[in-house]
PDB file of N, CA and C in Angstrom:
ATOM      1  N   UNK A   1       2.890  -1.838  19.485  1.00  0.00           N
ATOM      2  CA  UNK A   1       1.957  -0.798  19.868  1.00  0.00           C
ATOM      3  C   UNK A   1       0.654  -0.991  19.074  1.00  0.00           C
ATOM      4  N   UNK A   2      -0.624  -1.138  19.889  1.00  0.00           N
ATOM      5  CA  UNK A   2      -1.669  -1.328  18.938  1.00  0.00           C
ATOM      6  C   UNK A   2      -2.296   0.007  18.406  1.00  0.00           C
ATOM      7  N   UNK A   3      -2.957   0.307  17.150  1.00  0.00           N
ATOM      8  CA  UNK A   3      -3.762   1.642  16.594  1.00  0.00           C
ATOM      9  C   UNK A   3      -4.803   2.152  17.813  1.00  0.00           C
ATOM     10  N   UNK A   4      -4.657   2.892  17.982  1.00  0.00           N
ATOM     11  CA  UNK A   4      -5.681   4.416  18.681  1.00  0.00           C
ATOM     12  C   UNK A   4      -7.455   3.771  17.631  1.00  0.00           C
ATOM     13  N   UNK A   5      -8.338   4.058  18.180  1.00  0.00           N
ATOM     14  CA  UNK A   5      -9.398   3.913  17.652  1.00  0.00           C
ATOM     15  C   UNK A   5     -10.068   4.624  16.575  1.00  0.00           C
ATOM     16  N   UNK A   6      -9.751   4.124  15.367  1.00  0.00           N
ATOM     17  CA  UNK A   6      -9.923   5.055  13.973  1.00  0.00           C
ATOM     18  C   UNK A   6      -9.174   5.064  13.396  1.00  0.00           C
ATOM     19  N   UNK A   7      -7.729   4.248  14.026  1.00  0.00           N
ATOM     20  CA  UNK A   7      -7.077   4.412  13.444  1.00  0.00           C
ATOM     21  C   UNK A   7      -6.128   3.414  12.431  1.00  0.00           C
ATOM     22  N   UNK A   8      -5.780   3.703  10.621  1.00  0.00           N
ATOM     23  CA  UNK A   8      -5.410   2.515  10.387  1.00  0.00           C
ATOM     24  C   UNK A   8      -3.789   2.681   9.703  1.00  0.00           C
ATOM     25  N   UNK A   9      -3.311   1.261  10.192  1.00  0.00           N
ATOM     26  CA  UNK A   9      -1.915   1.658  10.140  1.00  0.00           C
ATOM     27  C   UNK A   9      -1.470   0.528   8.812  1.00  0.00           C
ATOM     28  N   UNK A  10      -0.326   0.695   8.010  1.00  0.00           N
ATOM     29  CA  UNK A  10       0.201   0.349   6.680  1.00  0.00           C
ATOM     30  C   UNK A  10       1.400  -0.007   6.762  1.00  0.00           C
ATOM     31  N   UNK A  11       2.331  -0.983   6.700  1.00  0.00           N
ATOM     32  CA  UNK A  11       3.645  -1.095   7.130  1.00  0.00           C
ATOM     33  C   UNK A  11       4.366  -0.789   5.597  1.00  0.00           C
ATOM     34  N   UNK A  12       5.570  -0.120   5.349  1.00  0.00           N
ATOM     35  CA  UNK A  12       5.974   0.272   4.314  1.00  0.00           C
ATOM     36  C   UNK A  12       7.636   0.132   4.854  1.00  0.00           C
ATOM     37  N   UNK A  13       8.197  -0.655   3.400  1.00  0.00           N
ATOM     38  CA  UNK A  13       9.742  -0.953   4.115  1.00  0.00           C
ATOM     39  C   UNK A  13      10.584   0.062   3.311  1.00  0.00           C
ATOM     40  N   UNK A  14      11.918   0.220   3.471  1.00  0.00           N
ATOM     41  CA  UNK A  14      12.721   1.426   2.846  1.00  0.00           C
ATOM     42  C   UNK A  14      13.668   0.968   2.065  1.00  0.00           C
ATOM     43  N   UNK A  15      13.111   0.795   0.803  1.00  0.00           N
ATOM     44  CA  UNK A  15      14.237   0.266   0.141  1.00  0.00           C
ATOM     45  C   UNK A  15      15.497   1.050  -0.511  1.00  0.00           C
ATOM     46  N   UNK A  16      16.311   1.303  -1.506  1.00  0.00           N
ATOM     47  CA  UNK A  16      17.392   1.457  -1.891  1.00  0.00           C
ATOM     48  C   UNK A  16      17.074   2.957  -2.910  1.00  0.00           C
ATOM     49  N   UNK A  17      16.098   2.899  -3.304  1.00  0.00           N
ATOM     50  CA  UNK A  17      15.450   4.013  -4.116  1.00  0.00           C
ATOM     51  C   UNK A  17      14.677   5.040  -3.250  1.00  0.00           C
ATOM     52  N   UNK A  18      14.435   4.777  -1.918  1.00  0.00           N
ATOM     53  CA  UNK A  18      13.912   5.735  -0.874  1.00  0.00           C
ATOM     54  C   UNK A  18      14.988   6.514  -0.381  1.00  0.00           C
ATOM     55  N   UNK A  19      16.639   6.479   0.169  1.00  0.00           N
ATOM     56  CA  UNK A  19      17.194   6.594   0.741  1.00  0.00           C
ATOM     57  C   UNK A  19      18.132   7.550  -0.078  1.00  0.00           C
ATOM     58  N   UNK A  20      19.018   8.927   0.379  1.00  0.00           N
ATOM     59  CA  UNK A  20      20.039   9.405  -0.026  1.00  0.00           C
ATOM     60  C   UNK A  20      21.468   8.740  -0.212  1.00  0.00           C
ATOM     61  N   UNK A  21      22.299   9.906  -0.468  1.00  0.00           N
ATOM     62  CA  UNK A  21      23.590   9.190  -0.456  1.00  0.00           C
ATOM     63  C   UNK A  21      23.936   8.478   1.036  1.00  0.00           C
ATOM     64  N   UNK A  22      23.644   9.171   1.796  1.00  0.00           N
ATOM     65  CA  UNK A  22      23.688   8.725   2.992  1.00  0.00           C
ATOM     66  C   UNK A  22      23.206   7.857   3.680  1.00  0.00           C
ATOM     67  N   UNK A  23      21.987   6.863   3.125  1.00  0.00           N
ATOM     68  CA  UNK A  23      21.337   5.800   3.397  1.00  0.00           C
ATOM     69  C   UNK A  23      20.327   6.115   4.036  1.00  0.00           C
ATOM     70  N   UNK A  24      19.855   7.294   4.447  1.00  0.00           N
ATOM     71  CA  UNK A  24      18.683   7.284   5.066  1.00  0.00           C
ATOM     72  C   UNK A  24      17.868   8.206   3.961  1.00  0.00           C
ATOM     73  N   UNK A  25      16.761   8.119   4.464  1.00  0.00           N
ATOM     74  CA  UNK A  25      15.335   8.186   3.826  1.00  0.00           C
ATOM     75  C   UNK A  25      15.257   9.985   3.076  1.00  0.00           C
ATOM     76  N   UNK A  26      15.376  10.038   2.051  1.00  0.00           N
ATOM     77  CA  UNK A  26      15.178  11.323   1.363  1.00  0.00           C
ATOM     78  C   UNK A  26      13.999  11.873   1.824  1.00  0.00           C
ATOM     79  N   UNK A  27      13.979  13.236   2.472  1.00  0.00           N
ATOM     80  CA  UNK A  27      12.811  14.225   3.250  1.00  0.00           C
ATOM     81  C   UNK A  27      11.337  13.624   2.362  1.00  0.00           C
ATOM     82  N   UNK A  28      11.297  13.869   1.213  1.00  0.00           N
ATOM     83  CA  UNK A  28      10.546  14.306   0.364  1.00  0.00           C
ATOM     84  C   UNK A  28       9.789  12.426   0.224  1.00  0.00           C
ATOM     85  N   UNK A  29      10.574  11.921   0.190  1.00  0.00           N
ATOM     86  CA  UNK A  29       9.790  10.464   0.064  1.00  0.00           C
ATOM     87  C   UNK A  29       8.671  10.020   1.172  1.00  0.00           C
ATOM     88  N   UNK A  30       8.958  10.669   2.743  1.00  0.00           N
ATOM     89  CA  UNK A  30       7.929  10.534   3.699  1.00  0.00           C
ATOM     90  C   UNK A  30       6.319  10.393   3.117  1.00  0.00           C
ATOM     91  N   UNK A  31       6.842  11.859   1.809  1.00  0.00           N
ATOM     92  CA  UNK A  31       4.967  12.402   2.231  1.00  0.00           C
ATOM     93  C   UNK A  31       4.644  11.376   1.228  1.00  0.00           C
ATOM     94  N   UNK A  32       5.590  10.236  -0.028  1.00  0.00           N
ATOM     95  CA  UNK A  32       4.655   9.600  -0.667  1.00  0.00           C
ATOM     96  C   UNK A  32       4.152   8.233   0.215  1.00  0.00           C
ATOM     97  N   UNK A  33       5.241   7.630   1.180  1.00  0.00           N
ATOM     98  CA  UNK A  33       4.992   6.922   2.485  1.00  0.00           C
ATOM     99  C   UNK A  33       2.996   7.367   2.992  1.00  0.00           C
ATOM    100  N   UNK A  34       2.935   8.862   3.319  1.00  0.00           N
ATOM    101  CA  UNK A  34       1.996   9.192   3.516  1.00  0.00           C
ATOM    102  C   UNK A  34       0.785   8.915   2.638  1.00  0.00           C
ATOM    103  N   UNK A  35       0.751   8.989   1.288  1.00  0.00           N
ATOM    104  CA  UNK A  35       0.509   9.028   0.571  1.00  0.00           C
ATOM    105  C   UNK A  35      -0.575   7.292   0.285  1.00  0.00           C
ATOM    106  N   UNK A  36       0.706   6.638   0.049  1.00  0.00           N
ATOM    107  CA  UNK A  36       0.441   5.478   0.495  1.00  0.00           C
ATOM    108  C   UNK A  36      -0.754   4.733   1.489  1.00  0.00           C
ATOM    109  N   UNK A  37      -0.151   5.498   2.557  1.00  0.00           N
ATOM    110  CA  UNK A  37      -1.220   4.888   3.582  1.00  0.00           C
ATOM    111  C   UNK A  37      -3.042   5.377   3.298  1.00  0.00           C
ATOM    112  N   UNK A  38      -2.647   6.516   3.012  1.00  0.00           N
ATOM    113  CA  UNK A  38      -3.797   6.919   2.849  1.00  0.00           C
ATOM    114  C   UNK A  38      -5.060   6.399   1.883  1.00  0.00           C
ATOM    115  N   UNK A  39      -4.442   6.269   0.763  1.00  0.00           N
ATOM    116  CA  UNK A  39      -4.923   5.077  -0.477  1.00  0.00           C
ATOM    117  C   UNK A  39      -4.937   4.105  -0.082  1.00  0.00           C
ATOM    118  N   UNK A  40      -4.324   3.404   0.779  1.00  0.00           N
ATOM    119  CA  UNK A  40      -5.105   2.167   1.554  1.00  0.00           C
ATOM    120  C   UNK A  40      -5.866   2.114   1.793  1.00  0.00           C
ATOM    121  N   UNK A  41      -6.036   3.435   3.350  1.00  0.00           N
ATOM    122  CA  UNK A  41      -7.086   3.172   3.931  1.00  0.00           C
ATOM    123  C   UNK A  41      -8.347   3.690   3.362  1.00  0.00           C
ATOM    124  N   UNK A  42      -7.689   3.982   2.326  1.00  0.00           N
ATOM    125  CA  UNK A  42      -9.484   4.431   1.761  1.00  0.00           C
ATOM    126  C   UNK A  42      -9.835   3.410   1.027  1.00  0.00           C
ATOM    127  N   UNK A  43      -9.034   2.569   0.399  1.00  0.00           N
ATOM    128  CA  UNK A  43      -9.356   0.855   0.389  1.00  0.00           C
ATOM    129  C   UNK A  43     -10.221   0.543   0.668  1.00  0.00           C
ATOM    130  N   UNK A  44      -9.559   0.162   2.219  1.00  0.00           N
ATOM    131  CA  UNK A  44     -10.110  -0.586   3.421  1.00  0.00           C
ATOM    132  C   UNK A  44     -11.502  -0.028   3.650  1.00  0.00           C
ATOM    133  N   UNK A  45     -11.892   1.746   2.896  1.00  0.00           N
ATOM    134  CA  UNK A  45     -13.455   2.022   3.316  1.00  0.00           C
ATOM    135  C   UNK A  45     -14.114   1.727   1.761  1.00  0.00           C
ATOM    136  N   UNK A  46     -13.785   1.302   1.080  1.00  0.00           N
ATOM    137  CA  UNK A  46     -14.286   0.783  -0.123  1.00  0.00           C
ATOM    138  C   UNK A  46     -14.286   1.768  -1.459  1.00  0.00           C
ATOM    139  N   UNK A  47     -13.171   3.032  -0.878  1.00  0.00           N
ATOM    140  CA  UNK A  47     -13.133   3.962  -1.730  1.00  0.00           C
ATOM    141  C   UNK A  47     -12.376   3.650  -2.610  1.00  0.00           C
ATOM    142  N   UNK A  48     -12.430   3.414  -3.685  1.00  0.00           N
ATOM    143  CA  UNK A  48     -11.322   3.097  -4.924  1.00  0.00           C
ATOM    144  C   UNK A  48     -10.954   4.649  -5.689  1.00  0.00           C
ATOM    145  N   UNK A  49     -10.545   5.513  -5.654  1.00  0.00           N
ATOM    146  CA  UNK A  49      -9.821   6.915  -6.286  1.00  0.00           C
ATOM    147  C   UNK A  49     -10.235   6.608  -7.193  1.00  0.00           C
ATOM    148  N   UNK A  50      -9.734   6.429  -8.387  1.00  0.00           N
ATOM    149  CA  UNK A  50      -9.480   5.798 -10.047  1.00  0.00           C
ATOM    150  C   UNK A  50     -11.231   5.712 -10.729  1.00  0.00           C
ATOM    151  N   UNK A  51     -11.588   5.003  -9.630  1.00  0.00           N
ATOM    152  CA  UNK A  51     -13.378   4.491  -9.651  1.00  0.00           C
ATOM    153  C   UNK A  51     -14.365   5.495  -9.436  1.00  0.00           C
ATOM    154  N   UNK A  52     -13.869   6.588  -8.926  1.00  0.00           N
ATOM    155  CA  UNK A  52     -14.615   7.653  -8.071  1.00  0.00           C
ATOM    156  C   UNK A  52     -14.577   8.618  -8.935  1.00  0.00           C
ATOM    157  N   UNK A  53     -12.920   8.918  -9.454  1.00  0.00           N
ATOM    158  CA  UNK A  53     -13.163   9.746 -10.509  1.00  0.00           C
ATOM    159  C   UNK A  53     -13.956   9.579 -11.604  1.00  0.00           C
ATOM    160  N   UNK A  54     -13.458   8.736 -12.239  1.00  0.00           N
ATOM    161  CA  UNK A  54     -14.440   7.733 -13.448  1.00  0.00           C
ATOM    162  C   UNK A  54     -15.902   7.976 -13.561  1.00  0.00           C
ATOM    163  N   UNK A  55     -16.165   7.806 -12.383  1.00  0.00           N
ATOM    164  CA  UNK A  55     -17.841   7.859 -12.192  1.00  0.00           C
ATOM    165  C   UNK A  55     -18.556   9.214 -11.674  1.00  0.00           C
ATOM    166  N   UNK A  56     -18.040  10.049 -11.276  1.00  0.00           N
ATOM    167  CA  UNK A  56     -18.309  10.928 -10.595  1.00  0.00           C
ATOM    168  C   UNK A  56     -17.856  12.613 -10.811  1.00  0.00           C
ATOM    169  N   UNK A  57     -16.216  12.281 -11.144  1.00  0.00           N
ATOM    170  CA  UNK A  57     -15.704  13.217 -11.857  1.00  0.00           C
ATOM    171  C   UNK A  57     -15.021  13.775 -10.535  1.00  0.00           C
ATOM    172  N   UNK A  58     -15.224  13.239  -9.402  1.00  0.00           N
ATOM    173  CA  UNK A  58     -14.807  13.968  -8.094  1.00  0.00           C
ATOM    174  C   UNK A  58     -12.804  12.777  -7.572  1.00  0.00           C
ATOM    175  N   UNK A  59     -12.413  13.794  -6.970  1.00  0.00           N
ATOM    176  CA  UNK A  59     -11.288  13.350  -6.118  1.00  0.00           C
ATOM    177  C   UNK A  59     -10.468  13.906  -5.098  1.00  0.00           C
ATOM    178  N   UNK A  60     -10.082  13.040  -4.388  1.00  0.00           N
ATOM    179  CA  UNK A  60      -9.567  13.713  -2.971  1.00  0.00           C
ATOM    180  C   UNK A  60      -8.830  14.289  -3.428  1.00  0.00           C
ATOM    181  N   UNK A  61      -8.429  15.558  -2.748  1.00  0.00           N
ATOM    182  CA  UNK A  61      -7.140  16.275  -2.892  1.00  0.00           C
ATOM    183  C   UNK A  61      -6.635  17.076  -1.682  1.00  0.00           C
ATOM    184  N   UNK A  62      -5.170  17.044  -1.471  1.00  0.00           N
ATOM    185  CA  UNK A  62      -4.312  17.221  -0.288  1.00  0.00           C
ATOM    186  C   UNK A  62      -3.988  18.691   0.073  1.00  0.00           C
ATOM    187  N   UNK A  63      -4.683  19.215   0.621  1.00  0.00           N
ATOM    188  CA  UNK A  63      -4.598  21.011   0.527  1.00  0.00           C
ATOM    189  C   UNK A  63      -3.586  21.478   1.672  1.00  0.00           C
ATOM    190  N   UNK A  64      -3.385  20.712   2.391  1.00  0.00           N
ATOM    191  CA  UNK A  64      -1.990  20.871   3.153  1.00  0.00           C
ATOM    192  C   UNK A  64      -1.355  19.666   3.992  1.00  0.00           C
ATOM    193  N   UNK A  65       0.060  20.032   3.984  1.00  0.00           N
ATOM    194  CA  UNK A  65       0.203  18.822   5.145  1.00  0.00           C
ATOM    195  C   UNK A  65       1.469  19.691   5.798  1.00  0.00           C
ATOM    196  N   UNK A  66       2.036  19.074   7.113  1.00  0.00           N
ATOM    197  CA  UNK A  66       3.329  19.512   7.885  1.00  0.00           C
ATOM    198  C   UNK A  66       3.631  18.447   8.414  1.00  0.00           C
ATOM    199  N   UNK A  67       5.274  18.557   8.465  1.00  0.00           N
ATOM    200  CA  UNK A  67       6.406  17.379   8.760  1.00  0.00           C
ATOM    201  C   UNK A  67       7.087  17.374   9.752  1.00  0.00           C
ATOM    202  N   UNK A  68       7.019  17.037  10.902  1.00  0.00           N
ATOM    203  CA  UNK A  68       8.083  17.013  11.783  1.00  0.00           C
ATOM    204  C   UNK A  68       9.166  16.212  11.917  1.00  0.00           C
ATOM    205  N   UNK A  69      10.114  16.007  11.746  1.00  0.00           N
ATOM    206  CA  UNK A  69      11.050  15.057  11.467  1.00  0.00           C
ATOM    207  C   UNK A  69      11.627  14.573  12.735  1.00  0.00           C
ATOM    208  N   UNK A  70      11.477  13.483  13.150  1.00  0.00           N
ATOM    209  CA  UNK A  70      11.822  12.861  14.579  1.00  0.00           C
ATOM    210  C   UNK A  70      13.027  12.543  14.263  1.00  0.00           C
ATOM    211  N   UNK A  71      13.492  11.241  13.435  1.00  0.00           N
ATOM    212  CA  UNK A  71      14.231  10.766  13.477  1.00  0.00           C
ATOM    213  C   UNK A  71      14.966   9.903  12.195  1.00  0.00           C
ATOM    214  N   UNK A  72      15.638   9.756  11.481  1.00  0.00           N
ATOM    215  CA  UNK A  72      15.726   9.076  10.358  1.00  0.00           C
ATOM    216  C   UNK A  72      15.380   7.722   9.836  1.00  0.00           C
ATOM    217  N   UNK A  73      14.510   7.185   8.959  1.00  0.00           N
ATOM    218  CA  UNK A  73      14.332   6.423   8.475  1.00  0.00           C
ATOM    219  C   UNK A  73      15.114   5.667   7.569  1.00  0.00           C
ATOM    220  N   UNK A  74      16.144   4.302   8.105  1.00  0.00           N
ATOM    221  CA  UNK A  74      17.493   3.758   7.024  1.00  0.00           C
ATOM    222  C   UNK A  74      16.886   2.599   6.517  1.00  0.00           C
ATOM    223  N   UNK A  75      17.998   2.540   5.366  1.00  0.00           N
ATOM    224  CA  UNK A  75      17.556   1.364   4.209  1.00  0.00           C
ATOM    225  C   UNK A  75      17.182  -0.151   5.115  1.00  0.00           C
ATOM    226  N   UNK A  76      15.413  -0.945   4.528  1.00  0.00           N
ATOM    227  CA  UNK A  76      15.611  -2.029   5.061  1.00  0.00           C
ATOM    228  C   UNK A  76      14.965  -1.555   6.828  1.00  0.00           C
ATOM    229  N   UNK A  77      14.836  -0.246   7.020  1.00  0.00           N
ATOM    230  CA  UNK A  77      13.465  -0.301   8.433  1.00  0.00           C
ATOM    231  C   UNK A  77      11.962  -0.690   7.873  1.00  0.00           C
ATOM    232  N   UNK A  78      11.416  -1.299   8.477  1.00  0.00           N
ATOM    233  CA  UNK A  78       9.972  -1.419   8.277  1.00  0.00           C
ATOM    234  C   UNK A  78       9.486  -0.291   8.750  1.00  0.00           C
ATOM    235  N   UNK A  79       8.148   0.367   8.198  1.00  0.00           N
ATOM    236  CA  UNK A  79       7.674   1.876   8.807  1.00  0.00           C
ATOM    237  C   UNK A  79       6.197   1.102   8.869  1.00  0.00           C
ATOM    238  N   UNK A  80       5.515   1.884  10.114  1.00  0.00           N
ATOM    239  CA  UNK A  80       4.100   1.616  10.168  1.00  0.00           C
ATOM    240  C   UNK A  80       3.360   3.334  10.054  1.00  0.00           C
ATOM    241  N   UNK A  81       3.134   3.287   8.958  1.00  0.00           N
ATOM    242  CA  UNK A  81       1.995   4.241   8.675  1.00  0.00           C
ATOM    243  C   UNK A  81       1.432   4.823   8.824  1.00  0.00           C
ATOM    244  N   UNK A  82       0.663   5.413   9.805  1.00  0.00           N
ATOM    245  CA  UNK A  82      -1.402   5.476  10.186  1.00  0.00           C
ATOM    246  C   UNK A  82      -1.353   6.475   9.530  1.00  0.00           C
ATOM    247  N   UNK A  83      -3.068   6.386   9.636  1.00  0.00           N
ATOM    248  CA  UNK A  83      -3.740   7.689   8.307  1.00  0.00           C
ATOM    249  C   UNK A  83      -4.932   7.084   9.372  1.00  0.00           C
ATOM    250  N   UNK A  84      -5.834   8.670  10.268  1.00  0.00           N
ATOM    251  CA  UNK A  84      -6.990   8.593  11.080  1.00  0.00           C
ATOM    252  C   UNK A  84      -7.685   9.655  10.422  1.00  0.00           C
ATOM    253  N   UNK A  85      -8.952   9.810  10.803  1.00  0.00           N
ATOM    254  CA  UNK A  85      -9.302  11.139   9.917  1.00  0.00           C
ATOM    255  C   UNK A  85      -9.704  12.271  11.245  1.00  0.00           C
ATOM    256  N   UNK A  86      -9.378  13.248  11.297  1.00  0.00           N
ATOM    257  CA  UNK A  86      -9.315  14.037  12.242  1.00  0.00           C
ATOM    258  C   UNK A  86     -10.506  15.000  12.288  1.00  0.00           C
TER     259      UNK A  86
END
């Protein structure tokens, strides 16, 4: 499936420390998945966090998010990411 326009996607795999007893993906690990992508793509726009603060004293911060849970994520799936800005 190719990205929607704006949009950039991060592939993230599930390893052994992501997953419950049960082998699939602990709720709570998604949003650092999320997390992830997002610090990429602000990468990819030349935003470095760390650099921004440093210099500026300013930083993004996450004032809400919501989860819908489709389907489970098991040890060893590749996940693709996106983070668009809305």
């Amino acid at each position: 499936m190719s990205p929607s326009p704006g949009e950039f996607r991060w592939p993230v795999r599930v390893y052994w420390e992501d997953t419950d007893a049960g082998g699939i993906v602990f709720y709570a690990n998604y949003l650092k998945f999320f997390e992830r992508s997002r610090t990429e793509w602000l990468r990819t726009l030349g935003v470095e966090q760390q650099r921004l603060r440093d210099s500026t004293g300013g930083m993004f911060v996450v004032a809400e998010t919501s989860i819908r849970y489709l389907r489970p994520a098991r040890l060893d799936d590749e996940l693709i990411v996106t983070a668009r800005l809305l």
